[in-house]
Protein backbone atom coordinates (compact mmCIF):
# COMPACT_ATOMS: atom_id res chain seq x y z
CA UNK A 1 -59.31 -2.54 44.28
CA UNK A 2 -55.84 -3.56 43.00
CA UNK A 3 -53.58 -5.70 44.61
CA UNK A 4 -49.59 -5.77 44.75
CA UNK A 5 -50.05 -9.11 42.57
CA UNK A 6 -51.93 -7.44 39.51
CA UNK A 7 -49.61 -3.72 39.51
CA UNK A 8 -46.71 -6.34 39.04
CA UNK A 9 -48.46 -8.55 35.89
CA UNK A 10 -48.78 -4.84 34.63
CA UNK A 11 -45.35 -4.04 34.52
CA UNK A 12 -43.18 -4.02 32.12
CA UNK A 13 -40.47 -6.20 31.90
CA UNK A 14 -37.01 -5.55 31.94
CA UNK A 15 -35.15 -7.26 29.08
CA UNK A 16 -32.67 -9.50 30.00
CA UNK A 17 -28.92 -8.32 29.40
CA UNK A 18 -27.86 -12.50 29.50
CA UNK A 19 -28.63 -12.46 25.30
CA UNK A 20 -26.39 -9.80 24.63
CA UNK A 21 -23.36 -10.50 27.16
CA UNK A 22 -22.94 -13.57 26.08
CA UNK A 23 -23.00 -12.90 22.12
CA UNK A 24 -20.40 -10.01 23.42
CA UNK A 25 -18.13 -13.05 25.10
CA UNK A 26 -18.56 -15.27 22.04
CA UNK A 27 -17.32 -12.65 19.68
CA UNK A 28 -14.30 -12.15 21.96
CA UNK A 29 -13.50 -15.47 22.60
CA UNK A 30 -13.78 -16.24 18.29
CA UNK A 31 -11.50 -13.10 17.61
CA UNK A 32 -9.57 -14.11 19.83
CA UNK A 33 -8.88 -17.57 18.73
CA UNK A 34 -8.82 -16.44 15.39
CA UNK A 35 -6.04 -14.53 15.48
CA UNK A 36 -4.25 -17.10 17.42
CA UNK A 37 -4.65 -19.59 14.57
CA UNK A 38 -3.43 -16.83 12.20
CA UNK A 39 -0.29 -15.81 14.24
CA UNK A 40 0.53 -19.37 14.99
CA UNK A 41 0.72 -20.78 10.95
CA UNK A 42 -2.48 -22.85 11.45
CA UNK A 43 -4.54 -20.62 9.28
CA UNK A 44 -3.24 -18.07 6.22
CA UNK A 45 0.15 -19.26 5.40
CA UNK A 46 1.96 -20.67 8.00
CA UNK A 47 3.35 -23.36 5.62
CA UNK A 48 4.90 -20.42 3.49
CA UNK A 49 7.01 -18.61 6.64
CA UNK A 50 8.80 -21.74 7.26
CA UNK A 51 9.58 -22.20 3.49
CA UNK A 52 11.03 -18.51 3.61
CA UNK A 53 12.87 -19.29 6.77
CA UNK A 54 14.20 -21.97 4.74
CA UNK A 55 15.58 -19.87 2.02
CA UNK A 56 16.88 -17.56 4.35
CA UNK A 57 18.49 -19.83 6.74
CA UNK A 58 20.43 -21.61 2.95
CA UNK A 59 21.23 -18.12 1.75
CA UNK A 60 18.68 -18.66 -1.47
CA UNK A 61 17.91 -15.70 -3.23
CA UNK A 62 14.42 -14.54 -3.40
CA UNK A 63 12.65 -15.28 -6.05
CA UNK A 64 11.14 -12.21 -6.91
CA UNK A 65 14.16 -10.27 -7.02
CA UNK A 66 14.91 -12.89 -9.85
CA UNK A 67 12.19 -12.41 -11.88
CA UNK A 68 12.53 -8.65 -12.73
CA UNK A 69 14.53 -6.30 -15.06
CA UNK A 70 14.92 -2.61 -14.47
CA UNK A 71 14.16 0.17 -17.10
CA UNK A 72 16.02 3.33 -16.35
CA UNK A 73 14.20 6.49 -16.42
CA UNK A 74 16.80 9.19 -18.00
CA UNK A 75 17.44 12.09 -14.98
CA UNK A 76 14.07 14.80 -15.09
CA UNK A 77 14.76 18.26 -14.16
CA UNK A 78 11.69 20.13 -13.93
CA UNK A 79 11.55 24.14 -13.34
CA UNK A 80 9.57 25.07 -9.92
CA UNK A 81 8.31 28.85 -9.55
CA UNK A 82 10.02 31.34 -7.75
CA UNK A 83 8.48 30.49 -4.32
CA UNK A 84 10.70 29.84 -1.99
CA UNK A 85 14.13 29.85 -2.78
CA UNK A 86 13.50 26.18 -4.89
CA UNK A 87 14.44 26.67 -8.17
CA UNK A 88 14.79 22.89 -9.67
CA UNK A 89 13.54 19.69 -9.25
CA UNK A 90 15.87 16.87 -10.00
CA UNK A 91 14.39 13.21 -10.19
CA UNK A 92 15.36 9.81 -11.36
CA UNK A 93 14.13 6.38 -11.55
CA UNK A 94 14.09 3.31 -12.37
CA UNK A 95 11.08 0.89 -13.54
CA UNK A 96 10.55 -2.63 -12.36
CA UNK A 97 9.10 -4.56 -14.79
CA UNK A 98 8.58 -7.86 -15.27
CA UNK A 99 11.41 -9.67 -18.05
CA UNK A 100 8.67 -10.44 -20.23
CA UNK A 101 7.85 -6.47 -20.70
CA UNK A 102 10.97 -4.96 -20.55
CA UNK A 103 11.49 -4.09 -24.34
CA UNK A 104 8.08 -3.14 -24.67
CA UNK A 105 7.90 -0.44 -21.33
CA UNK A 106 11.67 0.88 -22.96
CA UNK A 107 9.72 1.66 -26.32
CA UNK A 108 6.79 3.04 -24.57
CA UNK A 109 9.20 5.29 -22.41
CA UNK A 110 9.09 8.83 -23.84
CA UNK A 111 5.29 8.54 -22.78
CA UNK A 112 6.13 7.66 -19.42
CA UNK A 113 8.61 10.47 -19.15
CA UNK A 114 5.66 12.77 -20.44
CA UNK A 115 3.20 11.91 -17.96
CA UNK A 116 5.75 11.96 -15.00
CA UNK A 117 6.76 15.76 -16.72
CA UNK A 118 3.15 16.34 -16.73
CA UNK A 119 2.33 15.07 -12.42
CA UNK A 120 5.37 16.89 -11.11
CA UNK A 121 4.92 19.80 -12.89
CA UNK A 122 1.43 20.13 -11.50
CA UNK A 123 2.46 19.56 -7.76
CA UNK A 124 2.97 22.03 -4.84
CA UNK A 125 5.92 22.57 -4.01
CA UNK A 126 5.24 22.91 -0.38
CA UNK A 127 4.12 19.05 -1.32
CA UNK A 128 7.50 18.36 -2.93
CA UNK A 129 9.02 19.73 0.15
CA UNK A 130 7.25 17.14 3.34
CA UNK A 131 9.51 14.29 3.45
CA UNK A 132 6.03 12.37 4.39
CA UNK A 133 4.91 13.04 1.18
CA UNK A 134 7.42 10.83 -1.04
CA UNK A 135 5.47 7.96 -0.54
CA UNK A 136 2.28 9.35 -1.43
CA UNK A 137 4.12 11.03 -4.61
CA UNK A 138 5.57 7.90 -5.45
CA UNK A 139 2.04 6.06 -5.32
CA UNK A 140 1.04 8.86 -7.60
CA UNK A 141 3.34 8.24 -10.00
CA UNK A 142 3.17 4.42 -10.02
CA UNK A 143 -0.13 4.88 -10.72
CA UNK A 144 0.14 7.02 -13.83
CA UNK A 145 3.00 5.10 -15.42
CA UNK A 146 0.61 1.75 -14.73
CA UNK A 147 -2.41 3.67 -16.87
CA UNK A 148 -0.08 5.00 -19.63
CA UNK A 149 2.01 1.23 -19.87
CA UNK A 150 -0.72 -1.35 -19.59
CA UNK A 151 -1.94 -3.96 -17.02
CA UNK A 152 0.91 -5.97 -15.52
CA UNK A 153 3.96 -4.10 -17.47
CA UNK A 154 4.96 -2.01 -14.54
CA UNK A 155 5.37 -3.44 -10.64
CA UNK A 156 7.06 -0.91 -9.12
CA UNK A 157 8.94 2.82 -9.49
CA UNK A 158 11.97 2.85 -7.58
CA UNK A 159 13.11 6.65 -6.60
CA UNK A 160 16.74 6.87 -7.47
CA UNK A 161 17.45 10.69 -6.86
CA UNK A 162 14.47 13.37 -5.60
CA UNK A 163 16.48 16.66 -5.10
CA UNK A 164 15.18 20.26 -4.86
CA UNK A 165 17.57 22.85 -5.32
């Protein structure tokens, strides 16, 4: 005979849901006051907004913009196919590179003009064609003129004229 006292020792036991709702509140709670040190300048750079403020506020000029030359990238006009109506591609650019680099990207520039031949050659043109897709060509390119020029030569490519015609 079995009473009601041993059928509930047998039981099993429901785990408690106290463990896990409260590791859920503290992960909320340190998120949360995470990224209200962050957005209020007590954590990652704080010190650095008000600086920039600064500069702003006294009409300084940045000082990246000071601490960069531009190589010109003579005008490319590359041939499309037939497809739709698109007959050229005309692009130009310019380089940003740091002072340091600048005569050594301008000798190196005939390579950079063959690889960016080479890339836009190769592309769709329904790619050419999405406005989205600029950035992601520009990226591209970036990319390619980094490889060919060396670590550190090249920051940026600035798109002076992308026309299909």
């Amino acid at each position: 005979m079995t009473t009601d006292a041993d059928v509930d020792k047998d039981a099993p036991r429901k785990a408690s849901k106290l463990p896990l709702l409260l590791g859920l509140l503290l992960a909320l709670l340190g998120g949360g006051g995470g990224f209200f040190a962050v957005q209020s300048g007590m954590l990652g750079g704080g010190a650095s907004s008000e600086v920039e403020e600064a500069e702003v506020a006294s009409g300084a000029e940045d000082a990246r913009d000071v601490d960069v030359s531009f190589v010109p990238i003579d005008p490319l006009v590359i041939s499309l196919p037939g497809e739709g109506g698109r007959n050229f591609l005309r692009f130009s650019a310019q380089l940003e590179v740091p002072p340091v680099h600048a005569a050594e990207v301008e000798a190196i520039k005939p390579r950079i003009v063959d690889v960016l031949n080479g890339y836009l050659r190769a592309v769709e043109i329904a790619s050419l064609e999405d406005p989205a897709a600029l950035v992601r060509l520009r990226a591209q390119m970036l990319r390619r003129i980094q490889v060919v020029s060396g670590p550190g030569r090249v920051t940026d490519l600035l798109i002076m004229e992308f026309v299909l015609s």
